[in-house]
N, C-alpha and C. Protein backbone atom coordinates (compact mmCIF):
# COMPACT_ATOMS: atom_id res chain seq x y z
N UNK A 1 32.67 39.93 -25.74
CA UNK A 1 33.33 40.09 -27.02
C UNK A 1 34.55 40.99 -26.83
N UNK A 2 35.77 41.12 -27.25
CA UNK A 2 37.26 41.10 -27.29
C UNK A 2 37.31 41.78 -28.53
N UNK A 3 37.56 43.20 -28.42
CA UNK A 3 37.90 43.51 -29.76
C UNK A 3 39.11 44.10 -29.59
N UNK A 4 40.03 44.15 -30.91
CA UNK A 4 41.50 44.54 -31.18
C UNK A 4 41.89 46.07 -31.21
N UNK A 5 40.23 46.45 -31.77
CA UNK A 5 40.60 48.37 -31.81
C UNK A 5 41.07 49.03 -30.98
N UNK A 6 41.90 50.05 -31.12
CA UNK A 6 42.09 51.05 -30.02
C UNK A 6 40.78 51.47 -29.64
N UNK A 7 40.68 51.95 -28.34
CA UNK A 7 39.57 52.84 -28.09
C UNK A 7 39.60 54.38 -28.61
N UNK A 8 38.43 55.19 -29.12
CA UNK A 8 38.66 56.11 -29.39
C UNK A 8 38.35 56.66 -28.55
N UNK A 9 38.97 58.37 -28.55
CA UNK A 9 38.78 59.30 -27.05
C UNK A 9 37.88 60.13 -27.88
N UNK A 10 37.09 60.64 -26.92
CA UNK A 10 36.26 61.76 -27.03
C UNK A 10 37.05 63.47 -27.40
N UNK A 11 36.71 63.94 -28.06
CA UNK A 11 37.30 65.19 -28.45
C UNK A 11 36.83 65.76 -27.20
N UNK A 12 37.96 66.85 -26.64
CA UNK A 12 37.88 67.87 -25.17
C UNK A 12 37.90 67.04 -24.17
N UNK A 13 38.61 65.86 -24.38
CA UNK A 13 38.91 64.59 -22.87
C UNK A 13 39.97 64.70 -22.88
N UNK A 14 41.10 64.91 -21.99
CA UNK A 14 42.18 64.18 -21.76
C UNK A 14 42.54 63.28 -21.14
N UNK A 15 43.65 62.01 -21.45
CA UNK A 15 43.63 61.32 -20.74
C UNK A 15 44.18 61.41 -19.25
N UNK A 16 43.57 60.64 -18.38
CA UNK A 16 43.77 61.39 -16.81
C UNK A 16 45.15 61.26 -16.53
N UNK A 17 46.54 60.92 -17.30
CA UNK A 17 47.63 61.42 -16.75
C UNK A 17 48.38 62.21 -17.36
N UNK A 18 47.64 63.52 -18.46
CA UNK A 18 47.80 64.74 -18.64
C UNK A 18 46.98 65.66 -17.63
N UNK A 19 47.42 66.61 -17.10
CA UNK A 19 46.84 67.60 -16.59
C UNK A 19 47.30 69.05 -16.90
N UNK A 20 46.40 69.86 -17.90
CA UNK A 20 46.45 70.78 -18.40
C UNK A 20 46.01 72.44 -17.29
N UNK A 21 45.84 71.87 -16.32
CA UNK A 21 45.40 72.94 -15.46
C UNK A 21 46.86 73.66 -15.39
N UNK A 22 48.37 73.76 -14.59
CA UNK A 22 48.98 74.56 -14.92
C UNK A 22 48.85 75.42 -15.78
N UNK A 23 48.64 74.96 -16.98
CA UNK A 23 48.98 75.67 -18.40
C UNK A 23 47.44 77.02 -18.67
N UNK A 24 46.19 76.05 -18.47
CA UNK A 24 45.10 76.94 -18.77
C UNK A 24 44.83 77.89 -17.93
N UNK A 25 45.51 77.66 -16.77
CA UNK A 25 45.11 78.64 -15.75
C UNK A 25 46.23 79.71 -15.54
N UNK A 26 47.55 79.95 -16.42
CA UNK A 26 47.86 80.49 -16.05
C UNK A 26 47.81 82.05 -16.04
N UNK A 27 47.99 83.14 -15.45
CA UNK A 27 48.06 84.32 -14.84
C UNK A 27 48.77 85.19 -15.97
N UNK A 28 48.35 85.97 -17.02
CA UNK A 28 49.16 86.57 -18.11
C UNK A 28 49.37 88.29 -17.61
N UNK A 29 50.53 88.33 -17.52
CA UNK A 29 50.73 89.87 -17.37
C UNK A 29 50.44 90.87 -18.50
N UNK A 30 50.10 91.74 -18.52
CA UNK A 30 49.69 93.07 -19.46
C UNK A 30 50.72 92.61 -20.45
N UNK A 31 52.28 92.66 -20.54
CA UNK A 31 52.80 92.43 -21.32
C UNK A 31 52.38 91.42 -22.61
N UNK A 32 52.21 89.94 -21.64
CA UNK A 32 52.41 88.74 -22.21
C UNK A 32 51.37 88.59 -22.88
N UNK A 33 50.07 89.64 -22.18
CA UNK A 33 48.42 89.28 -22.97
C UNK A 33 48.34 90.19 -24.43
N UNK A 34 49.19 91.08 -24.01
CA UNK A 34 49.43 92.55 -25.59
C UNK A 34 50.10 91.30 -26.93
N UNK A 35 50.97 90.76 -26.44
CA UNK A 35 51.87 89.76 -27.04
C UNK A 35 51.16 88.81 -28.02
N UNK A 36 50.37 88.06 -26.92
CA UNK A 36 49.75 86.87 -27.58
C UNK A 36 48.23 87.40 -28.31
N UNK A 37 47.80 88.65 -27.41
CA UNK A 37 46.45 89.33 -28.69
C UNK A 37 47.29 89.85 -30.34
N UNK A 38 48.68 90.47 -29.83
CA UNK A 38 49.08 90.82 -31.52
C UNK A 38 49.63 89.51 -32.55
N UNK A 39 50.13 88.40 -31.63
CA UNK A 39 50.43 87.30 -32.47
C UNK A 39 48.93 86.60 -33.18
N UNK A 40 47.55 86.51 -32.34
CA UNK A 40 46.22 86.20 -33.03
C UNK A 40 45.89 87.24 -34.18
N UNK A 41 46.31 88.53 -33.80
CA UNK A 41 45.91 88.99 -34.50
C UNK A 41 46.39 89.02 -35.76
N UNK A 42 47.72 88.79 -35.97
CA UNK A 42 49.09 88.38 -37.12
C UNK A 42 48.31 87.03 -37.88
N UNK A 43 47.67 86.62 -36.92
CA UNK A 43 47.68 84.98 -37.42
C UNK A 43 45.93 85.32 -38.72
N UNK A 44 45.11 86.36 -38.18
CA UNK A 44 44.24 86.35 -38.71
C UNK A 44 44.32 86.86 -40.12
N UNK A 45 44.98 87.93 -39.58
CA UNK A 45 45.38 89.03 -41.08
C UNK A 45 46.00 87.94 -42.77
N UNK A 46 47.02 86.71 -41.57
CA UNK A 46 47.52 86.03 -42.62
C UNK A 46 45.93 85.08 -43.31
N UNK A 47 45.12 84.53 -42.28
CA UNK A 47 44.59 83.29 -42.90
C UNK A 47 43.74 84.11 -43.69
N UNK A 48 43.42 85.50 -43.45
CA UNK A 48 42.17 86.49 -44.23
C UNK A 48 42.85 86.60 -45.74
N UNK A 49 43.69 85.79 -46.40
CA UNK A 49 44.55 86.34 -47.14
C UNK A 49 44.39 84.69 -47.94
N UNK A 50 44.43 83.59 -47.61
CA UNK A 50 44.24 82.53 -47.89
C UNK A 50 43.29 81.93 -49.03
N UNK A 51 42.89 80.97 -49.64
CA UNK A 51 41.73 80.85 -50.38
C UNK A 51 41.21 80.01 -49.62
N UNK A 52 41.45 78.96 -49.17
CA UNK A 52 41.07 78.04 -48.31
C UNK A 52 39.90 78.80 -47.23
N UNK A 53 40.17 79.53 -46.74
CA UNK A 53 39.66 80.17 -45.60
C UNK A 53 38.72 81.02 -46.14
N UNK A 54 39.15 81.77 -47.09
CA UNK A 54 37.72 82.34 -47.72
C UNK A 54 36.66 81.87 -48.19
N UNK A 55 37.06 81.11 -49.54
CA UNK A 55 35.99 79.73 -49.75
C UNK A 55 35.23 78.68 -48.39
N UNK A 56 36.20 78.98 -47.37
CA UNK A 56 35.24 78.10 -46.15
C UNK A 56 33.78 78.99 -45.60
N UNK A 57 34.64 80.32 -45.59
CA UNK A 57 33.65 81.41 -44.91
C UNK A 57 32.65 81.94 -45.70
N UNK A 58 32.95 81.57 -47.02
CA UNK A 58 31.99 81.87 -48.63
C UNK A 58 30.47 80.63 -47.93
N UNK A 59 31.12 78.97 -47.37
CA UNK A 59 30.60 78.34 -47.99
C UNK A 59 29.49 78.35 -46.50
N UNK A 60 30.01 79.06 -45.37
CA UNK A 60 29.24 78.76 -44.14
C UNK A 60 28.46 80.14 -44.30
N UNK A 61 28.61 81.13 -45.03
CA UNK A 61 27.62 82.44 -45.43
C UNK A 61 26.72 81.97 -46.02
N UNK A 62 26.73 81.02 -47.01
CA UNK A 62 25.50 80.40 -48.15
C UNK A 62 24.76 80.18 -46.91
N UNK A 63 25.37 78.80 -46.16
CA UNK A 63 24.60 77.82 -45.70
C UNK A 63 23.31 78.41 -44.61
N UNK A 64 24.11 79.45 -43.81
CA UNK A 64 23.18 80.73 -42.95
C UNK A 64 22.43 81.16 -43.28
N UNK A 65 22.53 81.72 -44.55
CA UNK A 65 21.46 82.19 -45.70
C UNK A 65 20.30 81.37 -45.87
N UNK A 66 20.92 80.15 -45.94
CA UNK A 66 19.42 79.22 -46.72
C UNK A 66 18.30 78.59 -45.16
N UNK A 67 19.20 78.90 -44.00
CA UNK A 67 18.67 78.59 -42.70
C UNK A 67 16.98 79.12 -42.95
């Protein structure tokens, strides 16, 4: 059987003529790691500020609860 669909990829696969190893592996100097911990940390302060994000974290506190 011949079907027309694309195939779907698995989430955390890449296809084998990306290779992400350069990138994940690379070597962060003191500088560059201070950098990118204060930009996460920028990024949190903003989404802690959001409704979206609160109401998500409202709705995964219930759900823990009722575990």
């Amino acid at each position: 059987m011949v079907t027309t669909a694309k195939r779907r990829r698995k989430l955390g696969i890449e296809p084998p003529a990306i290779d992400l190893t350069p990138i994940a592996s690379h070597p962060y100097t003191e500088v560059e790691a201070q950098e990118i911990t204060a930009f996460f940390q920028q990024k949190k302060i903003e989404n802690d500020k959001l409704p979206q994000i609160l109401a998500l974290r409202e709705a995964v506190s219930r759900r823990q609860k009722n575990k």
